[in-house]
C-alpha atoms as a PDB file:
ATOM      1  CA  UNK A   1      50.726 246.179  56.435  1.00  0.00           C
ATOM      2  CA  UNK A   2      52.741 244.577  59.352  1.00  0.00           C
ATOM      3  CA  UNK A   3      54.377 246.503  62.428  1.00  0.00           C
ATOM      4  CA  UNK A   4      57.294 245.598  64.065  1.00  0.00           C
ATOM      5  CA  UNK A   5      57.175 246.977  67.310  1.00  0.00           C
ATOM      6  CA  UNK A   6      61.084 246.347  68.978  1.00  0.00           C
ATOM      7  CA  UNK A   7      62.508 248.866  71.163  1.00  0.00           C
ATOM      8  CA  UNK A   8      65.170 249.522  68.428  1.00  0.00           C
ATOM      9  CA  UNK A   9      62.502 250.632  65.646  1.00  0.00           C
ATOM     10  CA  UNK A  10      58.836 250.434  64.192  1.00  0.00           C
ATOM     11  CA  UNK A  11      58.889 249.166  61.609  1.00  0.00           C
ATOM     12  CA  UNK A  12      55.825 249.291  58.751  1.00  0.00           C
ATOM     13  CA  UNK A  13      55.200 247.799  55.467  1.00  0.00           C
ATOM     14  CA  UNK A  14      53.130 248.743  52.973  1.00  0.00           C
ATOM     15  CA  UNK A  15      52.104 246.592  49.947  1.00  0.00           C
ATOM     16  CA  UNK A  16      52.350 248.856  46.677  1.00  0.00           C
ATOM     17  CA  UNK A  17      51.768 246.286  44.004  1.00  0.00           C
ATOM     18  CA  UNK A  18      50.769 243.118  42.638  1.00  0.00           C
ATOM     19  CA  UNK A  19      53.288 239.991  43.586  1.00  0.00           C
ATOM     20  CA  UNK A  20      56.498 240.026  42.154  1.00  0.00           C
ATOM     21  CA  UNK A  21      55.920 244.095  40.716  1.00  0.00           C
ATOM     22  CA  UNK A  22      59.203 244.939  42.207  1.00  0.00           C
ATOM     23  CA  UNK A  23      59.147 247.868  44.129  1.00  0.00           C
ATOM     24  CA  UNK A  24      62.985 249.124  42.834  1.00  0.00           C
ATOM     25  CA  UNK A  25      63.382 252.938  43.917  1.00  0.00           C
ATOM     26  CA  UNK A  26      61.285 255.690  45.912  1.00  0.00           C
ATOM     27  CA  UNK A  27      61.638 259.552  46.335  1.00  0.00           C
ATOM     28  CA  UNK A  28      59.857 261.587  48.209  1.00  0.00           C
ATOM     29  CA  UNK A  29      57.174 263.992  45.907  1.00  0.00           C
ATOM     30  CA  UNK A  30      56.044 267.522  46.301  1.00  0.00           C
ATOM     31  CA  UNK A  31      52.701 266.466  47.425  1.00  0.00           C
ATOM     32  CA  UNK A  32      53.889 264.867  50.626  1.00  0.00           C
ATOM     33  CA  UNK A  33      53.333 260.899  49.470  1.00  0.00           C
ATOM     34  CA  UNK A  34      56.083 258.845  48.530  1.00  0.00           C
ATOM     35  CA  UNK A  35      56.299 257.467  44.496  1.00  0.00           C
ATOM     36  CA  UNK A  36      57.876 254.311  43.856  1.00  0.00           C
ATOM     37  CA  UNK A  37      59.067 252.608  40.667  1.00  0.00           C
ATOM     38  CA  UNK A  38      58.096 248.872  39.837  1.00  0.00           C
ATOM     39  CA  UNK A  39      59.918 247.740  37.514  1.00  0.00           C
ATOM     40  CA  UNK A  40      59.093 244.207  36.926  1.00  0.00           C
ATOM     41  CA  UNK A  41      55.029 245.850  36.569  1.00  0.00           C
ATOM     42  CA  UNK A  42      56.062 248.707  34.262  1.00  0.00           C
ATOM     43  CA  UNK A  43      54.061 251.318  36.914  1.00  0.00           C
ATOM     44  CA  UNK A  44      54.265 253.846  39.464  1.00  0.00           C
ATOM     45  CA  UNK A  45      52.751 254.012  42.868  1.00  0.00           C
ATOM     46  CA  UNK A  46      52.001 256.951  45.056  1.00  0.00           C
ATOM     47  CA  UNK A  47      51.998 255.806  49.216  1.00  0.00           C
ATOM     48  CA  UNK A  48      50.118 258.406  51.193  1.00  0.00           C
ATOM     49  CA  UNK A  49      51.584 258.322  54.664  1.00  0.00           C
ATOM     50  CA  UNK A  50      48.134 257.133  55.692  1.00  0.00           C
ATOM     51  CA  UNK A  51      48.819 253.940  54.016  1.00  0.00           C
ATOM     52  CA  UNK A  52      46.691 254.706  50.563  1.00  0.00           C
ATOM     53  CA  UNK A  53      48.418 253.433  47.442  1.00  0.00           C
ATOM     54  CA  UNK A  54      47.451 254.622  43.846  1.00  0.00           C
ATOM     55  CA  UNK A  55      49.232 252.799  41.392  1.00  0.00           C
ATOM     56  CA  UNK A  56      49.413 254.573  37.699  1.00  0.00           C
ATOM     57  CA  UNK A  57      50.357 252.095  34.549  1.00  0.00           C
ATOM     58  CA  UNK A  58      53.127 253.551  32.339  1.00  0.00           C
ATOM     59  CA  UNK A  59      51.874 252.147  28.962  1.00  0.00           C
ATOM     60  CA  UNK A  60      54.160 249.252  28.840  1.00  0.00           C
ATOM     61  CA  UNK A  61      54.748 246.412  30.617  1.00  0.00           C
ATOM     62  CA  UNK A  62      58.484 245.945  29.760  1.00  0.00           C
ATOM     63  CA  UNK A  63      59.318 249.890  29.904  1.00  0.00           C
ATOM     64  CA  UNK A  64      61.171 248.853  33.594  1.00  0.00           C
ATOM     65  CA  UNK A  65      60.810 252.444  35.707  1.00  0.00           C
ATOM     66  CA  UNK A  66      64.046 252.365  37.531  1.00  0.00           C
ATOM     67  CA  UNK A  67      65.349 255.288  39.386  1.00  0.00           C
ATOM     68  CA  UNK A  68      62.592 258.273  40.142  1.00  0.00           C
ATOM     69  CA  UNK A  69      63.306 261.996  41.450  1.00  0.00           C
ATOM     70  CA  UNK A  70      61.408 264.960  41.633  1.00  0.00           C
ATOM     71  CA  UNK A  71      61.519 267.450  39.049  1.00  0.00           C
ATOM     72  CA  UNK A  72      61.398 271.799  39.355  1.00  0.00           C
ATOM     73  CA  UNK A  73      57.685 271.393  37.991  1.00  0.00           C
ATOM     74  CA  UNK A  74      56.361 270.031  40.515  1.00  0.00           C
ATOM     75  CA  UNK A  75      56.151 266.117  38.787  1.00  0.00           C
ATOM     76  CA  UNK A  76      58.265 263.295  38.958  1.00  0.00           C
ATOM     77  CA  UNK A  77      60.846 262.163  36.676  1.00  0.00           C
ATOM     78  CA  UNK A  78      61.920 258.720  36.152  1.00  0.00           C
ATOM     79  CA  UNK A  79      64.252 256.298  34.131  1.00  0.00           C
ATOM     80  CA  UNK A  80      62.301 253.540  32.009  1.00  0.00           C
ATOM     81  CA  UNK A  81      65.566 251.639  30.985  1.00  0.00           C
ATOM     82  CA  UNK A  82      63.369 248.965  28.981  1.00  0.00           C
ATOM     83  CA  UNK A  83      62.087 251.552  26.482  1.00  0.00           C
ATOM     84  CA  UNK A  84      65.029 253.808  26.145  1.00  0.00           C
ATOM     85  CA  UNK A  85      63.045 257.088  27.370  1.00  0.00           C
ATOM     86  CA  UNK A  86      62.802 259.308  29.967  1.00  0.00           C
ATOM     87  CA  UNK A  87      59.360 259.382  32.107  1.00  0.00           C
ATOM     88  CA  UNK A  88      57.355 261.894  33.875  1.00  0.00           C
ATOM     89  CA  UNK A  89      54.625 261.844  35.483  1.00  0.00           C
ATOM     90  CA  UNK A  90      52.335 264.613  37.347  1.00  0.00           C
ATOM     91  CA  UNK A  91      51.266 264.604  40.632  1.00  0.00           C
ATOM     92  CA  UNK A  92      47.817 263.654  39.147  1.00  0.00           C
ATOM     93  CA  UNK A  93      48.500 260.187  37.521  1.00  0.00           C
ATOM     94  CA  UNK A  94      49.494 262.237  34.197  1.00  0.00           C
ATOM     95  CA  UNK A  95      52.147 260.117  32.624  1.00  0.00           C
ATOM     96  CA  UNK A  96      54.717 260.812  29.732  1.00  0.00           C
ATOM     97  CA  UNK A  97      57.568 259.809  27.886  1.00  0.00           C
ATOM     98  CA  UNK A  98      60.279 261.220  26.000  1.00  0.00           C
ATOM     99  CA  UNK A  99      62.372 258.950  24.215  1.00  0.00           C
ATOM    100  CA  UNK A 100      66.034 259.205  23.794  1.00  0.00           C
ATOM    101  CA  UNK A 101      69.110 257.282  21.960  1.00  0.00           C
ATOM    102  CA  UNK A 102      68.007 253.604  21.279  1.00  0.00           C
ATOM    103  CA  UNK A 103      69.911 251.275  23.173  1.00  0.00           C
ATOM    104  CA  UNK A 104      70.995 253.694  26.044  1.00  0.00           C
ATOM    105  CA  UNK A 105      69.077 252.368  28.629  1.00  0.00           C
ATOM    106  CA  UNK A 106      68.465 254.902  31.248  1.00  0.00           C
ATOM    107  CA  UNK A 107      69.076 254.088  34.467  1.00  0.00           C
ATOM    108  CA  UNK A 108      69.917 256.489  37.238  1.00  0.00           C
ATOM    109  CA  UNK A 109      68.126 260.303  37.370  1.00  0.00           C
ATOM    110  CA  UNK A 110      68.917 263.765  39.432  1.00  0.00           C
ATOM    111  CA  UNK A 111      67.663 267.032  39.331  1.00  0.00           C
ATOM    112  CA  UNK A 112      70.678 269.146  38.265  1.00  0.00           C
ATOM    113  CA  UNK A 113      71.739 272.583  39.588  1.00  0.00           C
ATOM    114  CA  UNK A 114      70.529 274.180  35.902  1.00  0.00           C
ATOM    115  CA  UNK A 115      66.899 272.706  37.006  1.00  0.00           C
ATOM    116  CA  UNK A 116      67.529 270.058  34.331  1.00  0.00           C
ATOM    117  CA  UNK A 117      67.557 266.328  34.674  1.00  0.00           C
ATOM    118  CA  UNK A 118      70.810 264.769  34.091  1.00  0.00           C
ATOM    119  CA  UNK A 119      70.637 260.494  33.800  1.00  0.00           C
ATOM    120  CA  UNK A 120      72.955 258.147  33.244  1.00  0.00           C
ATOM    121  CA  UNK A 121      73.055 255.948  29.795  1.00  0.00           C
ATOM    122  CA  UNK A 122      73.957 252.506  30.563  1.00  0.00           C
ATOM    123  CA  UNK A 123      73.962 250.799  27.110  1.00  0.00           C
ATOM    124  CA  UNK A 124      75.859 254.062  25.595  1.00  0.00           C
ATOM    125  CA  UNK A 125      78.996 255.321  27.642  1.00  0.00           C
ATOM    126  CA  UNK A 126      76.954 258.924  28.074  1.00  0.00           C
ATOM    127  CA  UNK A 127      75.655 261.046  30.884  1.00  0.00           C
ATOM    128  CA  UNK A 128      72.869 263.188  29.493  1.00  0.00           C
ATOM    129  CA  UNK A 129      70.418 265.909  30.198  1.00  0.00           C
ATOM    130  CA  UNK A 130      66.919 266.517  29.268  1.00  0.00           C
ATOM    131  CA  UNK A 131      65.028 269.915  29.826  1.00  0.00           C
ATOM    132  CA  UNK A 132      61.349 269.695  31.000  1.00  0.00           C
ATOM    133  CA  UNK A 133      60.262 270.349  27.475  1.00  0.00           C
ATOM    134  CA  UNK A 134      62.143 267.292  26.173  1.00  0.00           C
ATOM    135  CA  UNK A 135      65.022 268.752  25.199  1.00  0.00           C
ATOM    136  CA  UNK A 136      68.132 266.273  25.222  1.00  0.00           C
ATOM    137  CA  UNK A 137      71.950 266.895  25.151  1.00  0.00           C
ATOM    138  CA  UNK A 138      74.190 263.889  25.392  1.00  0.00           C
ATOM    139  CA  UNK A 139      77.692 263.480  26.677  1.00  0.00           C
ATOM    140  CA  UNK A 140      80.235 260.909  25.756  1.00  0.00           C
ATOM    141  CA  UNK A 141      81.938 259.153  28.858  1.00  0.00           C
ATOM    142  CA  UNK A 142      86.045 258.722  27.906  1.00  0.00           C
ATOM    143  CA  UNK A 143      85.551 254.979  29.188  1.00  0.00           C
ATOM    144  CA  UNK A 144      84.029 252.115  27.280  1.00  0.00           C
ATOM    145  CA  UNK A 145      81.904 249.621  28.763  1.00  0.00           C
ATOM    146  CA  UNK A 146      81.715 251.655  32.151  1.00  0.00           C
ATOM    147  CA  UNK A 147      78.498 251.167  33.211  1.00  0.00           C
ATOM    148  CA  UNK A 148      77.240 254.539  34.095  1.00  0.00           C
ATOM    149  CA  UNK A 149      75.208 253.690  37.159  1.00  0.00           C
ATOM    150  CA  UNK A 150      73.556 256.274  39.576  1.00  0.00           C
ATOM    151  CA  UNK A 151      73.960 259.814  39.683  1.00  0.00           C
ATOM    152  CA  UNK A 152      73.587 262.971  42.200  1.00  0.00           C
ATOM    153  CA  UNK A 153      74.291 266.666  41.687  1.00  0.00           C
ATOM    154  CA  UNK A 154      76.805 267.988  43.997  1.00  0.00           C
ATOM    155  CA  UNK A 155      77.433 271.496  46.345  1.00  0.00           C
ATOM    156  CA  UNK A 156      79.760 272.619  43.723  1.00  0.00           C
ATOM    157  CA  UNK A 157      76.906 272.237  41.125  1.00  0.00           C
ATOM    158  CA  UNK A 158      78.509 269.317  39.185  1.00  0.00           C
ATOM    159  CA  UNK A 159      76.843 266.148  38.916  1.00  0.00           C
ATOM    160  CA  UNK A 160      78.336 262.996  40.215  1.00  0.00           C
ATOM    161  CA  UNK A 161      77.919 259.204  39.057  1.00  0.00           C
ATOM    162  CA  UNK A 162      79.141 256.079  39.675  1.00  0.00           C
ATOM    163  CA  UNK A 163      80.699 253.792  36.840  1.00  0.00           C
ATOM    164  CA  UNK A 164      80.104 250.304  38.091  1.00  0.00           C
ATOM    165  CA  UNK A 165      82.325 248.527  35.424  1.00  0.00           C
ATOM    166  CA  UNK A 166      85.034 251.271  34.961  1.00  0.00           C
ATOM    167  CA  UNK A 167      85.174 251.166  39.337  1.00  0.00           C
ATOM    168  CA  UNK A 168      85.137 254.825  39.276  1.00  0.00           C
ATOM    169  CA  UNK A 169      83.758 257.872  40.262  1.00  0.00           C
ATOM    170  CA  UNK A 170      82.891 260.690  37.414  1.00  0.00           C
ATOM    171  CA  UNK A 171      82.339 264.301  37.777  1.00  0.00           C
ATOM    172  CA  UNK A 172      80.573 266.560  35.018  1.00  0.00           C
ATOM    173  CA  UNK A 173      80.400 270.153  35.214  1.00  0.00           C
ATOM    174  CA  UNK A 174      76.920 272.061  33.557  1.00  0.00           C
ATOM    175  CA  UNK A 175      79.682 272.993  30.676  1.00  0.00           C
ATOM    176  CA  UNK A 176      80.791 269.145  29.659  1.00  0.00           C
ATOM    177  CA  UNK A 177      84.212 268.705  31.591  1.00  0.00           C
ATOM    178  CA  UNK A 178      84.131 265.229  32.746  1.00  0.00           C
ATOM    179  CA  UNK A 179      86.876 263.782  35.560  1.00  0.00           C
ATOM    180  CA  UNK A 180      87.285 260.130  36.168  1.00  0.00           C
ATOM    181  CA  UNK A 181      88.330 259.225  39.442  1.00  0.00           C
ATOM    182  CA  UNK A 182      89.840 255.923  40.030  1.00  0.00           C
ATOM    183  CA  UNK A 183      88.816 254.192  43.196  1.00  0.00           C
ATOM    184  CA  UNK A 184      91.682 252.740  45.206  1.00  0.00           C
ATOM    185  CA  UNK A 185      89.978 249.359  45.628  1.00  0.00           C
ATOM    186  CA  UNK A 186      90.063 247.083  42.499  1.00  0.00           C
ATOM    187  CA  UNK A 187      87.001 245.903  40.821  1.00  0.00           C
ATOM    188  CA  UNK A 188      84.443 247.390  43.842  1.00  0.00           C
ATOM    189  CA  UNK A 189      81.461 247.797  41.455  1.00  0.00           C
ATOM    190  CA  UNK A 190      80.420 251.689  42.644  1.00  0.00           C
ATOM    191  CA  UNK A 191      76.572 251.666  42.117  1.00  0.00           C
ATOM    192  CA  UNK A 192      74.886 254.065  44.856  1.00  0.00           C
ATOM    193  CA  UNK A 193      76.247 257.593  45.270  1.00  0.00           C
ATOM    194  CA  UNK A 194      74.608 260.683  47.064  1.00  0.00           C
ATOM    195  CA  UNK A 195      75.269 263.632  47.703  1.00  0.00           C
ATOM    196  CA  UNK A 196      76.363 265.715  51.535  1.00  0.00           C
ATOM    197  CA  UNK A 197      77.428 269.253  52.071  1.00  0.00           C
ATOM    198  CA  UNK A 198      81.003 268.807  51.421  1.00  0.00           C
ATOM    199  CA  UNK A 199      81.351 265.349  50.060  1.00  0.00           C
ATOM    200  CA  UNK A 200      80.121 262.827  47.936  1.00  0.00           C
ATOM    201  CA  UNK A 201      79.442 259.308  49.137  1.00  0.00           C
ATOM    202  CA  UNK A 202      78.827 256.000  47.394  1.00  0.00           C
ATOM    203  CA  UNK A 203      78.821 252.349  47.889  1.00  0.00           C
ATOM    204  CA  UNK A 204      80.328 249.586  46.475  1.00  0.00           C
ATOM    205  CA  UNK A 205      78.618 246.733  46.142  1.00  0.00           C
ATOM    206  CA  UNK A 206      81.508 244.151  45.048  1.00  0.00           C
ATOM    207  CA  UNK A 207      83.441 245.290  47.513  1.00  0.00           C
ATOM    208  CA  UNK A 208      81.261 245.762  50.079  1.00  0.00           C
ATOM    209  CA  UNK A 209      82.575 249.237  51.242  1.00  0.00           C
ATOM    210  CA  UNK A 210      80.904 252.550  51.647  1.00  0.00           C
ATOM    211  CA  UNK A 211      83.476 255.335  50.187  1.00  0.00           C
ATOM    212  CA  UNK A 212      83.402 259.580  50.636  1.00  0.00           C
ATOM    213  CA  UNK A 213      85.410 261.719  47.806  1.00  0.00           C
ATOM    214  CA  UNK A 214      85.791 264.808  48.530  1.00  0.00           C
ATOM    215  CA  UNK A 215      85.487 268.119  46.305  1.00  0.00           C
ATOM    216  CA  UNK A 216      88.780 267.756  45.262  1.00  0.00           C
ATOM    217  CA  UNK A 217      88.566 264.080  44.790  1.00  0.00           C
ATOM    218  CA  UNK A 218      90.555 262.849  47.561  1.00  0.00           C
ATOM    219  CA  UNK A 219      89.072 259.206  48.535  1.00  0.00           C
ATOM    220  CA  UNK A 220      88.456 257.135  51.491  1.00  0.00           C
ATOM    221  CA  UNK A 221      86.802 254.007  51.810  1.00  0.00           C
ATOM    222  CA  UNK A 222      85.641 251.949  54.623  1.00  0.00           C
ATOM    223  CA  UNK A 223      84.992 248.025  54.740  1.00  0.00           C
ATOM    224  CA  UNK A 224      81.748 246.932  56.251  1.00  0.00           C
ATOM    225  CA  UNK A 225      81.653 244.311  58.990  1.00  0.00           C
ATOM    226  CA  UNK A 226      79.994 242.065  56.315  1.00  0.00           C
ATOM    227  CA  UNK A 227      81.873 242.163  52.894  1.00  0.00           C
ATOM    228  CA  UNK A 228      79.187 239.794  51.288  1.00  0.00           C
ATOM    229  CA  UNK A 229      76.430 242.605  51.906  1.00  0.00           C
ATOM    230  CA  UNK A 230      76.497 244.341  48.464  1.00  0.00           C
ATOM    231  CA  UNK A 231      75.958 247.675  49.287  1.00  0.00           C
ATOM    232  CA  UNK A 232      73.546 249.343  46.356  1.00  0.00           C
ATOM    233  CA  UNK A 233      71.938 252.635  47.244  1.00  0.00           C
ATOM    234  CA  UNK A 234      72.610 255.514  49.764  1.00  0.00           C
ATOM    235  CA  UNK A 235      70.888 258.520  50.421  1.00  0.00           C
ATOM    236  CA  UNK A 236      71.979 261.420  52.765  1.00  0.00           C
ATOM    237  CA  UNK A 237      69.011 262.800  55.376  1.00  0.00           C
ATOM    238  CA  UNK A 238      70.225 266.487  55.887  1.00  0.00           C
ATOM    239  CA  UNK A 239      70.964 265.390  59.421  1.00  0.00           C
ATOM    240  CA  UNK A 240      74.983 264.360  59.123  1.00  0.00           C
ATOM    241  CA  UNK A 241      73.900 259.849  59.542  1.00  0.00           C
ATOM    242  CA  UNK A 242      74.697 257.434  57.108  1.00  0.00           C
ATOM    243  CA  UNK A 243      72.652 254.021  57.297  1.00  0.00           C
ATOM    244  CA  UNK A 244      74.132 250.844  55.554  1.00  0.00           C
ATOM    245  CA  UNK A 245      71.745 248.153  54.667  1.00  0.00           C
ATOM    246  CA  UNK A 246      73.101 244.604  54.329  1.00  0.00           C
ATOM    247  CA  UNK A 247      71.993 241.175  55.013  1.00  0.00           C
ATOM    248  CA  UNK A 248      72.185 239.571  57.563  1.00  0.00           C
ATOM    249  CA  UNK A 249      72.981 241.577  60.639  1.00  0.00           C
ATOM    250  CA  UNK A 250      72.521 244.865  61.493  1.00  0.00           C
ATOM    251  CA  UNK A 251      75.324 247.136  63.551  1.00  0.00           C
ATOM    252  CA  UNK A 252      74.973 251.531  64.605  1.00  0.00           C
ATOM    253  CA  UNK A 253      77.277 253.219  65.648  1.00  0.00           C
ATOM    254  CA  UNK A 254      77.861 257.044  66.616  1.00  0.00           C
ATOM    255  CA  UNK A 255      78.147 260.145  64.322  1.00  0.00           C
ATOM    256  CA  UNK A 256      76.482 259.382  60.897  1.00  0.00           C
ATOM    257  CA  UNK A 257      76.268 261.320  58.174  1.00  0.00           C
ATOM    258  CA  UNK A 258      73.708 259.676  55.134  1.00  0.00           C
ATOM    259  CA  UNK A 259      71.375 256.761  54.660  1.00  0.00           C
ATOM    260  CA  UNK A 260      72.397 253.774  52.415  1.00  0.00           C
ATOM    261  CA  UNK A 261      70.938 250.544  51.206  1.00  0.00           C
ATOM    262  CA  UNK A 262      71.752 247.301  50.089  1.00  0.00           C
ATOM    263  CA  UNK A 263      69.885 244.490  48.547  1.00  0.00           C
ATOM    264  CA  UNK A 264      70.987 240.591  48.427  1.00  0.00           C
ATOM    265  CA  UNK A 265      70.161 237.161  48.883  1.00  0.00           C
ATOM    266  CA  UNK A 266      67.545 236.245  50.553  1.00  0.00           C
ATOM    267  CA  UNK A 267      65.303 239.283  50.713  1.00  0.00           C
ATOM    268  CA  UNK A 268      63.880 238.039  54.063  1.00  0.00           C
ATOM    269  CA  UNK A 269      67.267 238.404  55.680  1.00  0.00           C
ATOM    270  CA  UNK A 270      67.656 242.192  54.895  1.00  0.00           C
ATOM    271  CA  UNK A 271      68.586 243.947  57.641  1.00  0.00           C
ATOM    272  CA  UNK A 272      69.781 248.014  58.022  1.00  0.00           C
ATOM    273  CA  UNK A 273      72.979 249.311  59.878  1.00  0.00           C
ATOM    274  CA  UNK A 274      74.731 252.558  60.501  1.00  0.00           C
ATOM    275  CA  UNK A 275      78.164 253.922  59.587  1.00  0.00           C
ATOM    276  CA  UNK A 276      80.868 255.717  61.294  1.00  0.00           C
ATOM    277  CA  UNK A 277      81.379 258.852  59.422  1.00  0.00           C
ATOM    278  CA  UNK A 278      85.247 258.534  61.089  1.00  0.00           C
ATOM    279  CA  UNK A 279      86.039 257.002  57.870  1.00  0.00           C
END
């Protein structure tokens, strides 16, 4: 664990696995510690805020955990994209799997509005849902080859997802209506989207622009400072910031609204910035 002790921010890292485990995606669990996906190790870690790390094996080394939520039991719920299922695992170490349709390859995960999970199927064209007793329903995207990427569940209790190949934005409502929004930039490569009180935001990472749709669908983007960042993941903090991560340099500004996060070349170069929500 090293601290970086700057004026701007204290910084502290934690090692949660072996070399080259590849820590991938974190959420934060009902029992106050963080879990974390490592996707190279096929495992998940718990970080206490103390600094202890437990690290639970999933079965398989190649079953690659990739994007991890909490579920409305208490456990957390994860993608393992290299074993086409759907993982869970209790507060206790207790893990599980439920498989779904070979060669869908699971990839992002949210807690729905129903208190189901809804994921996105990669290899497939699908968003689908499973129940907490395993129960899975499946529904075909109208686009081939889009890419379903990561997903969020929205204040009008729709879930949202980003279709990386398609350059899109899709909406599903709990009763199977599914609206494809075009983004206005061509070939941006949506991956991250999350979810604010009256918005959804995203980030594309071939375009290197952060973009809010509204309710209604209407669409703004703005271009980071640094195109070549590759924006990949944002997450809003209940507190009306955004954060963009890029490489390279590292820029705040007033009046955010969410946290994002971007990963690129070289890792030791990764730096974090924030957004004007004035898009």
């Amino acid at each position: 664990m090293t601290d970086d002790r700057s004026p701007e921010a204290r910084i502290r890292l934690f090692s949660v696995g072996s070399p080259k485990s590849g820590p991938y995606a974190l959420t934060a669990g009902p029992d106050g510690a963080v879990w974390i996906t490592l996707v190279h190790a096929g495992q998940i870690a718990r970080l206490e805020p103390g600094g202890r790390v437990d690290v639970y094996e999933l079965g398989s080394a190649a079953c690659r955990p990739s994007q991890i939520t909490t579920g409305p039991d208490r456990a957390l719920w994860f993608t393992r994209q290299g074993d086409d299922s759907i993982g869970r695992i209790t507060t206790g170490g207790e893990a599980t799997a439920y498989p779904v349709t070979t060669g869908s390859a699971p990839f992002g995960i949210a807690l729905g509005p129903d208190d189901a999970l809804w994921f996105t199927a990669m290899g497939t064209d699908q968003i689908a849902r499973v129940t907490t007793d395993g129960h899975l329903t499946e529904f075909a995207l109208p686009t081939a080859g889009a890419m379903a990427s990561m997903i969020t569940a929205g204040s009008d209790d729709a879930l949202w997802f980003t279709l990386n190949q398609a350059h899109a934005i899709g909406r599903l409502s709990l009763d199977g209506e599914i609206t494809i929004h075009p983004l206005p930039t061509p070939d941006a490569g949506p991956v991250g989207i999350a979810a604010a009180s009256d918005a959804i935001w995203f980030v594309e990472i071939a375009a290197g622009q952060v973009g809010r749709i509204s309710l209604d669908g209407s669409i703004r983007e703005l271009a980071l400072p640094d195109r070549g960042g590759r924006p990949h993941a944002i997450v809003a903090d209940g507190h009306d910031r955004l954060l963009d991560q890029r490489m390279g340099q590292q820029s705040r500004r007033p009046r955010h609204r969410g946290w994002t996060c971007a990963r690129d070349r070289p890792a030791t170069q990764e730096r974090a910035a924030r957004i004007d929500d004035r898009l």
